[in-house]
N, C-alpha and C. Protein backbone atom coordinates (compact mmCIF):
# COMPACT_ATOMS: atom_id res chain seq x y z
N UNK A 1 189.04 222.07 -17.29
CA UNK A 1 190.25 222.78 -16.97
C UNK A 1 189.95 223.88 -15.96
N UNK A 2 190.56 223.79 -15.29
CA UNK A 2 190.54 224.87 -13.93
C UNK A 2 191.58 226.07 -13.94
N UNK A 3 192.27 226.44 -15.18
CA UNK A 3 192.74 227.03 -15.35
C UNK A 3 194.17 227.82 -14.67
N UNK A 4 194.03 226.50 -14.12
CA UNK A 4 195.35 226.65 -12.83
C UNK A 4 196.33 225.82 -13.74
N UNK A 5 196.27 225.46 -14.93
CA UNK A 5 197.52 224.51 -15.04
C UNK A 5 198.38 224.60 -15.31
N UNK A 6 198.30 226.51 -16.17
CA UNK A 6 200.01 226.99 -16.33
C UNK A 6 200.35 227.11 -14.73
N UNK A 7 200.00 227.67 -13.93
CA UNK A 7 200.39 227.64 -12.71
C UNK A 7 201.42 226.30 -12.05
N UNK A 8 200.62 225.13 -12.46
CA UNK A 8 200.95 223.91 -11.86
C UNK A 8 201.87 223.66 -12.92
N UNK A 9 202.10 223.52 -13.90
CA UNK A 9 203.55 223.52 -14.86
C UNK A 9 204.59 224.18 -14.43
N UNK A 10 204.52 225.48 -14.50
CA UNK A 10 205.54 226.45 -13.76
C UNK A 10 206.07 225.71 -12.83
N UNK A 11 204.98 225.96 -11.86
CA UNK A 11 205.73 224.94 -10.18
C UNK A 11 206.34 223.84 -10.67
N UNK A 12 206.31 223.17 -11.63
CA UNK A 12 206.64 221.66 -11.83
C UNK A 12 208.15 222.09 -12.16
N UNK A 13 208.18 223.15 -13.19
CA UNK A 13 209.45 223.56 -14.46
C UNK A 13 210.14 224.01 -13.40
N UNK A 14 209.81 224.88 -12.19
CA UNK A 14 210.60 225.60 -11.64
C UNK A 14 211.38 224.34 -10.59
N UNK A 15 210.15 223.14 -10.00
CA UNK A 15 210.66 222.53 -9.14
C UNK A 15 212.05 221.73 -9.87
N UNK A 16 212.01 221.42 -10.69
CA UNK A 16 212.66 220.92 -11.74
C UNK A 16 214.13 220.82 -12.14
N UNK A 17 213.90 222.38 -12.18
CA UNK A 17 215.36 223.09 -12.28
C UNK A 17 216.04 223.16 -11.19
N UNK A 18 215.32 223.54 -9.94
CA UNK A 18 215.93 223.40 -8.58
C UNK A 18 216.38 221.92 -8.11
N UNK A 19 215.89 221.36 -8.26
CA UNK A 19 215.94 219.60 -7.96
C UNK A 19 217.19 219.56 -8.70
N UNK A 20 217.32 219.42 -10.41
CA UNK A 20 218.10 219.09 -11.35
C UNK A 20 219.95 219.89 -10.87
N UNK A 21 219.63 221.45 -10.80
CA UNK A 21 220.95 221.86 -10.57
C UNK A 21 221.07 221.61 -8.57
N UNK A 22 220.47 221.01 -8.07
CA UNK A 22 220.62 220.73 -6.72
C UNK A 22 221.54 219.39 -6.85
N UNK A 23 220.99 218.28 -7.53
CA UNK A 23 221.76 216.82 -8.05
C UNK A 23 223.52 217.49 -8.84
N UNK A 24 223.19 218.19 -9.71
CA UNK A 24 224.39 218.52 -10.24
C UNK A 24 225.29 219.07 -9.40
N UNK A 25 224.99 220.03 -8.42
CA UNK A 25 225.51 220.78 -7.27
C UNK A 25 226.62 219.64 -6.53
N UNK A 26 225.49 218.48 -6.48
CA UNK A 26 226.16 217.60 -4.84
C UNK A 26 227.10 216.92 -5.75
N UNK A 27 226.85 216.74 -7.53
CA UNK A 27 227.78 215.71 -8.02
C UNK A 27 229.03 216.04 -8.11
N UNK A 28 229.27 217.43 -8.41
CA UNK A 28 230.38 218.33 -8.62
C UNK A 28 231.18 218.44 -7.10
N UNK A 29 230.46 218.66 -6.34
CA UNK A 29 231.02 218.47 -4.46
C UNK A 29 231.51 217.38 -4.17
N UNK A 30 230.98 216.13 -4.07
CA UNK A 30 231.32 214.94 -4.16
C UNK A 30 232.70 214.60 -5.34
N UNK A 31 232.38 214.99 -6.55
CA UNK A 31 233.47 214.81 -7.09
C UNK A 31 235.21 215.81 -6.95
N UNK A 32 234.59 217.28 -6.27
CA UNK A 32 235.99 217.43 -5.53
C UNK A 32 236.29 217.13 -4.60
N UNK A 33 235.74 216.85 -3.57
CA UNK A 33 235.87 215.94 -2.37
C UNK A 33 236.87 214.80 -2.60
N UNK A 34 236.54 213.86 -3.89
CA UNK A 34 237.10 212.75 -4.15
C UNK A 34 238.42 213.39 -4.54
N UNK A 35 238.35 213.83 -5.58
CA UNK A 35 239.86 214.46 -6.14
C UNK A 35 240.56 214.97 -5.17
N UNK A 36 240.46 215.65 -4.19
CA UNK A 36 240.51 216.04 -3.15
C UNK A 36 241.62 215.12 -2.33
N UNK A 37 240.60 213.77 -2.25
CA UNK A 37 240.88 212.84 -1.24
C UNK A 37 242.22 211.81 -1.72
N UNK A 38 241.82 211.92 -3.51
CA UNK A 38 243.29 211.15 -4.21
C UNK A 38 244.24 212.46 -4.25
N UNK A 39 244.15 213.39 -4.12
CA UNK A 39 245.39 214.56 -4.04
C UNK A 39 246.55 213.79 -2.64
N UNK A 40 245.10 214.15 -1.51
CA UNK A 40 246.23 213.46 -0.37
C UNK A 40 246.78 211.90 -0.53
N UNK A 41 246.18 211.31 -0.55
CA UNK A 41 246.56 209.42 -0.94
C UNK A 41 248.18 209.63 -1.62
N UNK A 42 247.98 209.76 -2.95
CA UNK A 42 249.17 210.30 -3.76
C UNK A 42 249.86 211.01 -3.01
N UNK A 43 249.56 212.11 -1.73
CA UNK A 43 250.79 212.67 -1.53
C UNK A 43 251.30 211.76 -0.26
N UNK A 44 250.73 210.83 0.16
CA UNK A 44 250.86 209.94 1.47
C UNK A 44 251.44 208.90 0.84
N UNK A 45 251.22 208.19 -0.50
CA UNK A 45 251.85 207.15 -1.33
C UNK A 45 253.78 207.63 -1.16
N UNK A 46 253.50 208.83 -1.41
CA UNK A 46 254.77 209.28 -1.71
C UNK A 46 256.03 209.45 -0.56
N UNK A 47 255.02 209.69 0.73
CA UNK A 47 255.71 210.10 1.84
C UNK A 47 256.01 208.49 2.30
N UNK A 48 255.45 207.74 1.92
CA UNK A 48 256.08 206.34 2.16
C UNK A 48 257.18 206.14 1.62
N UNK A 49 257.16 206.25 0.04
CA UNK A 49 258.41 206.18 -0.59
C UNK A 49 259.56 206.71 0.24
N UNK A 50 259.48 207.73 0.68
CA UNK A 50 260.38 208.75 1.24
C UNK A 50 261.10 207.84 2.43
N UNK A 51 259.73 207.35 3.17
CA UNK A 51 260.16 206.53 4.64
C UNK A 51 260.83 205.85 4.32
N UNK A 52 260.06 204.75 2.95
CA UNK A 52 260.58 203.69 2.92
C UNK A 52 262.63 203.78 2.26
N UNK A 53 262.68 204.77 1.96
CA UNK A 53 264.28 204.96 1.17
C UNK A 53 265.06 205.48 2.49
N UNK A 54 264.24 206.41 3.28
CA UNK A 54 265.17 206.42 4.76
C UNK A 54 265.62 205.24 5.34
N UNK A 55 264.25 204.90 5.71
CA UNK A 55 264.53 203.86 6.76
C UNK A 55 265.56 202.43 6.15
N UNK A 56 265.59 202.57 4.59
CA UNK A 56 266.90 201.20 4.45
C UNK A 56 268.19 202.34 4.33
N UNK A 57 268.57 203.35 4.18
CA UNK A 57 269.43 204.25 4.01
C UNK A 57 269.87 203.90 5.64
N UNK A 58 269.11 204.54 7.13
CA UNK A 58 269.43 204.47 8.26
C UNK A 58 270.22 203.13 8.85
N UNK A 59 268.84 202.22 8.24
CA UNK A 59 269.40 200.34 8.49
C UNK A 59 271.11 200.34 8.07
N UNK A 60 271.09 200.50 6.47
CA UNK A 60 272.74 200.27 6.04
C UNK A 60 273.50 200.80 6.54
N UNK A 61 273.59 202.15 7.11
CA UNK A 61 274.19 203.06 8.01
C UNK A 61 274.55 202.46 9.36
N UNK A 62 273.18 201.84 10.09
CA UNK A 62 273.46 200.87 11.30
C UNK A 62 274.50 199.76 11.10
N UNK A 63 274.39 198.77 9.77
CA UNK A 63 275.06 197.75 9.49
C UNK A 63 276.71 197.85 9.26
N UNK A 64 277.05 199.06 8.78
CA UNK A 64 277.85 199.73 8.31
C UNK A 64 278.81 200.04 9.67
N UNK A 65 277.86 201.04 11.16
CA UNK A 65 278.29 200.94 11.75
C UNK A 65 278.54 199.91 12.63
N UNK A 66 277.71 199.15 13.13
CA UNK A 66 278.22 197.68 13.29
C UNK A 66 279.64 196.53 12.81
N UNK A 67 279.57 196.68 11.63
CA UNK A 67 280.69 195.68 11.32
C UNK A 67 281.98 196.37 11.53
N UNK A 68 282.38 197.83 11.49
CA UNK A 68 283.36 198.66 11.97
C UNK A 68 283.76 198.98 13.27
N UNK A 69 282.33 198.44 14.32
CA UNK A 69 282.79 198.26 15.71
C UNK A 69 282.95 196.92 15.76
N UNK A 70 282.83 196.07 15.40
CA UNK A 70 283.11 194.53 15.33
C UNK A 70 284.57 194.45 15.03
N UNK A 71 284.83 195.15 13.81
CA UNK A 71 286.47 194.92 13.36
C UNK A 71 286.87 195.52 14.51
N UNK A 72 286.90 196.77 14.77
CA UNK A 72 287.43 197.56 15.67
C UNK A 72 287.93 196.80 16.74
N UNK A 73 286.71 196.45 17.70
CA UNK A 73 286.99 195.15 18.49
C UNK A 73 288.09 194.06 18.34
N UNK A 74 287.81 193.57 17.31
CA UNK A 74 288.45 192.48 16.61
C UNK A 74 290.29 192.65 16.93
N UNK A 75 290.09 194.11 16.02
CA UNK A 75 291.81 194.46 15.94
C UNK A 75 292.01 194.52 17.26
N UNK A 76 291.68 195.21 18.17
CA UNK A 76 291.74 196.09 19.50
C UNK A 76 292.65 194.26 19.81
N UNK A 77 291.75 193.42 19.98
CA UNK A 77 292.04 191.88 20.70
C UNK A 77 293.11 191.09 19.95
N UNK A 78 293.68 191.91 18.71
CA UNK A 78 294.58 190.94 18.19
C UNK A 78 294.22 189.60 17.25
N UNK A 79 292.44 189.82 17.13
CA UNK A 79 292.17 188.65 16.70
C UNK A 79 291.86 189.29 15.03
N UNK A 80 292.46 187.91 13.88
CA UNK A 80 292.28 188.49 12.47
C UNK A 80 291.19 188.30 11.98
N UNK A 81 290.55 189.43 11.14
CA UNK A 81 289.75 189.96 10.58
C UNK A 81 288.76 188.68 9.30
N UNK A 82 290.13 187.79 9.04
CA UNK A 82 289.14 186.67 8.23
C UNK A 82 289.94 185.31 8.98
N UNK A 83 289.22 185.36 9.99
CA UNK A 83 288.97 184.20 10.86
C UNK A 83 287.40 183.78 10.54
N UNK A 84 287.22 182.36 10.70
CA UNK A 84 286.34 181.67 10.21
C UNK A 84 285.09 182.39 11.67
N UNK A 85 285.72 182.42 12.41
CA UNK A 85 284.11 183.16 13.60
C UNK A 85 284.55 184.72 12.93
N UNK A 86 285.40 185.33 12.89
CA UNK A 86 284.69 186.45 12.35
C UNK A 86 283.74 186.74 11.16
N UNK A 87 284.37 186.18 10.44
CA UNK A 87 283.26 185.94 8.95
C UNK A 87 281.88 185.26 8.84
N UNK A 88 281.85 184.18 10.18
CA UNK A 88 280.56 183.89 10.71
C UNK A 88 279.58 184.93 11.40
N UNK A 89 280.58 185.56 12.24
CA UNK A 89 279.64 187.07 12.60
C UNK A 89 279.07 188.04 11.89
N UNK A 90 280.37 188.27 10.79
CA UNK A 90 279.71 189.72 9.64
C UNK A 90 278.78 188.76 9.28
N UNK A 91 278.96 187.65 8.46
CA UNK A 91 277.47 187.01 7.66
C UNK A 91 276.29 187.52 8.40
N UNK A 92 275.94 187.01 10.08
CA UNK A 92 274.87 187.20 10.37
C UNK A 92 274.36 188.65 10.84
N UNK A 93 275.42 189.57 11.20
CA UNK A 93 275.02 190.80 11.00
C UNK A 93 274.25 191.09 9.73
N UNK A 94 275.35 190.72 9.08
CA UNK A 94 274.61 191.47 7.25
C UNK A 94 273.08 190.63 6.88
N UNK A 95 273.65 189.28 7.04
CA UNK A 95 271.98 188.38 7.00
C UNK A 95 270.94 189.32 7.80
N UNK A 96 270.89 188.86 8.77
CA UNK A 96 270.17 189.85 10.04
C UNK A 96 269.39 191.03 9.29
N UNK A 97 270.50 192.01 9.22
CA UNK A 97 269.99 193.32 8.56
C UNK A 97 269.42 193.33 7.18
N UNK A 98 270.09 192.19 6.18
CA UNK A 98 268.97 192.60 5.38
C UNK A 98 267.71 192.02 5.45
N UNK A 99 267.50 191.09 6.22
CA UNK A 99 266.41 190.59 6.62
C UNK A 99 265.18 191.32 7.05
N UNK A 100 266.04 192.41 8.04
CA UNK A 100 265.39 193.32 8.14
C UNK A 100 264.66 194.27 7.32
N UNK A 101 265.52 194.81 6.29
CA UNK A 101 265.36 195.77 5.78
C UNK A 101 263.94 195.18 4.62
N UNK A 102 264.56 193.65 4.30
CA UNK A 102 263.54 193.41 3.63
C UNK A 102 262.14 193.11 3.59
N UNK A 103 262.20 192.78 4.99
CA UNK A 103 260.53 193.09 5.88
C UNK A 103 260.08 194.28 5.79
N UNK A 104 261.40 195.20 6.60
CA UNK A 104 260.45 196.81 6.24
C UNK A 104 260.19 197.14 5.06
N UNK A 105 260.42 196.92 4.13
CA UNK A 105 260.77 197.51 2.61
C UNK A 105 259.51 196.65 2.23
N UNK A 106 259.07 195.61 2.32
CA UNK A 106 257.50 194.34 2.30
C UNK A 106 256.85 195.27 2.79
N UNK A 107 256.53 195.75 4.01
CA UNK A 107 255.75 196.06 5.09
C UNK A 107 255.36 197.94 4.15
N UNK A 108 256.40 198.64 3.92
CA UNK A 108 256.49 200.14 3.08
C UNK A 108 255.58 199.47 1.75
N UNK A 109 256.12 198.66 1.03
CA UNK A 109 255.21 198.92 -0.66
C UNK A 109 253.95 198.22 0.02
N UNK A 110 253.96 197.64 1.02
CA UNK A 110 252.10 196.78 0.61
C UNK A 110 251.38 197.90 1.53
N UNK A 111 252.31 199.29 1.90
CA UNK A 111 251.30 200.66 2.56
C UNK A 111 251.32 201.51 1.28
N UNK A 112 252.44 201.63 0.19
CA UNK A 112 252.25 202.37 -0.77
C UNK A 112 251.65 201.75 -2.13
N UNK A 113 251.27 200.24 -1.76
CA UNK A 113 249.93 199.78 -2.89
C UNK A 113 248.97 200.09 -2.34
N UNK A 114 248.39 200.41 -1.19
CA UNK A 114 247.08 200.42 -0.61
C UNK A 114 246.82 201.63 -0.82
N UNK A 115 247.86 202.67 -0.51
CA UNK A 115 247.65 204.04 -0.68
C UNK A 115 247.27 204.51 -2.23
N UNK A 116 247.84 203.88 -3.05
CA UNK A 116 247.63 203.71 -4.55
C UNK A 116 246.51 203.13 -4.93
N UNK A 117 246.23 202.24 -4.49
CA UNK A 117 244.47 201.70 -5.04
C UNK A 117 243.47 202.57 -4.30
N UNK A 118 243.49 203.18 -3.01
CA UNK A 118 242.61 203.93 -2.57
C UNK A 118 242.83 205.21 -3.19
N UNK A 119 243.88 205.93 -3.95
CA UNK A 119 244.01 207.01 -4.59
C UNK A 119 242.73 206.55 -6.13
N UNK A 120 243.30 205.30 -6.48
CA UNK A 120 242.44 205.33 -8.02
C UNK A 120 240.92 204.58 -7.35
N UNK A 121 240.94 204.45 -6.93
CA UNK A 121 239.21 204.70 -6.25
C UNK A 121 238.64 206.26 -5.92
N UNK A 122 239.38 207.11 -5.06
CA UNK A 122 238.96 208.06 -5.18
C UNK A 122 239.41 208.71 -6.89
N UNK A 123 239.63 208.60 -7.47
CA UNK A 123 239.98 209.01 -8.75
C UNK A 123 238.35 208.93 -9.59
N UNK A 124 238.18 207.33 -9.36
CA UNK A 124 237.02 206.72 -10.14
C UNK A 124 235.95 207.55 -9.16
N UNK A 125 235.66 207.77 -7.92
CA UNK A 125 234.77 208.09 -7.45
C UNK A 125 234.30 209.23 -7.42
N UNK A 126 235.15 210.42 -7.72
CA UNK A 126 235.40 211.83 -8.56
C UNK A 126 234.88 211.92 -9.69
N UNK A 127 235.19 211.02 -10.82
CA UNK A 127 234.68 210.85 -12.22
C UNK A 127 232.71 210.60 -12.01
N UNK A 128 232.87 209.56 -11.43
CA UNK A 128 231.62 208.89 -11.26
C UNK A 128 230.62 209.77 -10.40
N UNK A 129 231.12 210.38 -9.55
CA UNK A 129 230.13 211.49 -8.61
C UNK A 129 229.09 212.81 -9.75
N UNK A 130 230.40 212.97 -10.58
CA UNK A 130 230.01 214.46 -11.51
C UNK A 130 228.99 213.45 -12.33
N UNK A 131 229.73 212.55 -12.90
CA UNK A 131 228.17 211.91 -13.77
C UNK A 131 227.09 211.26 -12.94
N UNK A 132 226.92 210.86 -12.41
CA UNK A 132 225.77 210.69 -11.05
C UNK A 132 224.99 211.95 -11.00
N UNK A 133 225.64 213.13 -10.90
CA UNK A 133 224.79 214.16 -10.81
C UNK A 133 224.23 214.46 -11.58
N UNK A 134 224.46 214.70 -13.28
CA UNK A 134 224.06 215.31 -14.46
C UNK A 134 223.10 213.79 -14.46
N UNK A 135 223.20 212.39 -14.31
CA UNK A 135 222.58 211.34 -14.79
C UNK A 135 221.32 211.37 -13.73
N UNK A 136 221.23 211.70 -12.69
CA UNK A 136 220.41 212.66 -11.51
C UNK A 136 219.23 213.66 -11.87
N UNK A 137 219.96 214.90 -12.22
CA UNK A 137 219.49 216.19 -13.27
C UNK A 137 218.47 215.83 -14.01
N UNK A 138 218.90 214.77 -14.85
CA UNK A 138 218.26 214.27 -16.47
C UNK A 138 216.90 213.46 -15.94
N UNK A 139 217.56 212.64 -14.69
CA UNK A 139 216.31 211.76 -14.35
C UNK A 139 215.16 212.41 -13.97
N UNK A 140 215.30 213.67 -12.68
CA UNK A 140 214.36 214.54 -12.57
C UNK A 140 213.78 215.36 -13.59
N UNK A 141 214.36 215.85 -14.76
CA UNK A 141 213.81 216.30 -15.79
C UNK A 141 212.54 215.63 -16.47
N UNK A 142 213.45 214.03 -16.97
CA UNK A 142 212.43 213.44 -17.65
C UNK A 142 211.08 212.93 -16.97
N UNK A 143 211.39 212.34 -15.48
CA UNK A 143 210.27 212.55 -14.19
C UNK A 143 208.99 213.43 -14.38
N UNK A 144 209.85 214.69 -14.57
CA UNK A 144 208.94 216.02 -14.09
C UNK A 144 208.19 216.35 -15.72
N UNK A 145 208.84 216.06 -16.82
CA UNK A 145 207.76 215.61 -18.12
C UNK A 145 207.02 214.41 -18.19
N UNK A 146 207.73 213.47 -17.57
CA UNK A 146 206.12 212.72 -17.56
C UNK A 146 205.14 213.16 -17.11
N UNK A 147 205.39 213.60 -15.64
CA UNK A 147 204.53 213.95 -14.80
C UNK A 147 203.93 214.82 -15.20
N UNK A 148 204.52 216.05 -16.02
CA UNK A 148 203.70 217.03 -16.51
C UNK A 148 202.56 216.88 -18.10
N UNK A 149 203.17 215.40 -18.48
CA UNK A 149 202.36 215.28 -19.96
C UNK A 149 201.36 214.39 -19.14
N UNK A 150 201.18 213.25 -18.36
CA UNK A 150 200.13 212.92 -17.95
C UNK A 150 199.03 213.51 -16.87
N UNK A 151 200.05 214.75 -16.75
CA UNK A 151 198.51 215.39 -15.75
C UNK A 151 197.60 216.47 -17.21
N UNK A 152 198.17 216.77 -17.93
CA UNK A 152 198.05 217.16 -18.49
C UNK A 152 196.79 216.20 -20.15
N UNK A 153 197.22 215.13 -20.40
CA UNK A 153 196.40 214.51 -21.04
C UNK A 153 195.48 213.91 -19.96
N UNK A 154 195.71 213.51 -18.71
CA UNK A 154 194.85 212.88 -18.23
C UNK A 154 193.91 213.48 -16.71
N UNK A 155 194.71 214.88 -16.62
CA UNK A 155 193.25 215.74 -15.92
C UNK A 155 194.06 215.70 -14.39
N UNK A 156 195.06 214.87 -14.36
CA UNK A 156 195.36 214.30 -12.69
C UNK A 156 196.36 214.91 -11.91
């Protein structure tokens, strides 16, 4: 014994603790980061919703105004309102538009599912970061006792 080995323990215990709350440090960062990152998702999920209820609100509004300049027309010319071509026209206006609407309204939820599964990923990846760190911590701990019981029984 060279009498250096409380010395070299210390350094080990001290490196230890620094290493251990260094892992815990980044797990806790990482995991607000994530929470963080599903805060915005969720609030971007939402601002779709929002679009997506405008933009068929605006559409029906367009459709709305449309078939009222159509009649308008219609009367203006003397021609009646349930004539077989007028009723062929509103159909494909109204077809038309909801056609539309129902693409955009496709096109809005498959941005506010994506926004939603990347929210519960960052959710899971928040959870999983903080235990990564403490499961981190523990590993360097038990590391730094091996390391310290075999230099210790075995001189090295």
């Amino acid at each position: 014994m060279s009498g250096l080995e409380p010395l070299v323990i210390g350094a080990m215990v001290g490196g230890t603790a620094l290493s251990a709350t260094g892992r815990i440090m980044q797990g806790r960062e990482q995991a607000r980061a994530a929470e963080f990152e599903r805060q915005q998702l969720d609030v971007q999920a939402q601002q779709y919703k929002t679009a997506a209820d405008q933009m068929e609100a605006r559409r029906r509004e367009e459709l709305t105004a449309s078939l009222e300049t159509i009649g308008a027309i219609r009367a203006g010319r003397g021609v009646g309102a349930g004539s077989p071509t007028a009723l062929a026209v509103i159909d494909d206006a109204v077809s038309d538009t909801q056609r539309d609407i129902l693409a955009e309204r496709t096109n809005m939820r498959t941005r506010i599912d994506l926004t939603q599964r990347a929210s519960e990923m960052a959710r899971r990846k928040a959870r999983t970061s903080l235990i990564a760190g403490y499961v981190g911590a523990g590993e360097q701990v038990f590391n730094t006792v091996a390391r310290a019981g075999s230099t210790g029984k075995y001189g090295t």
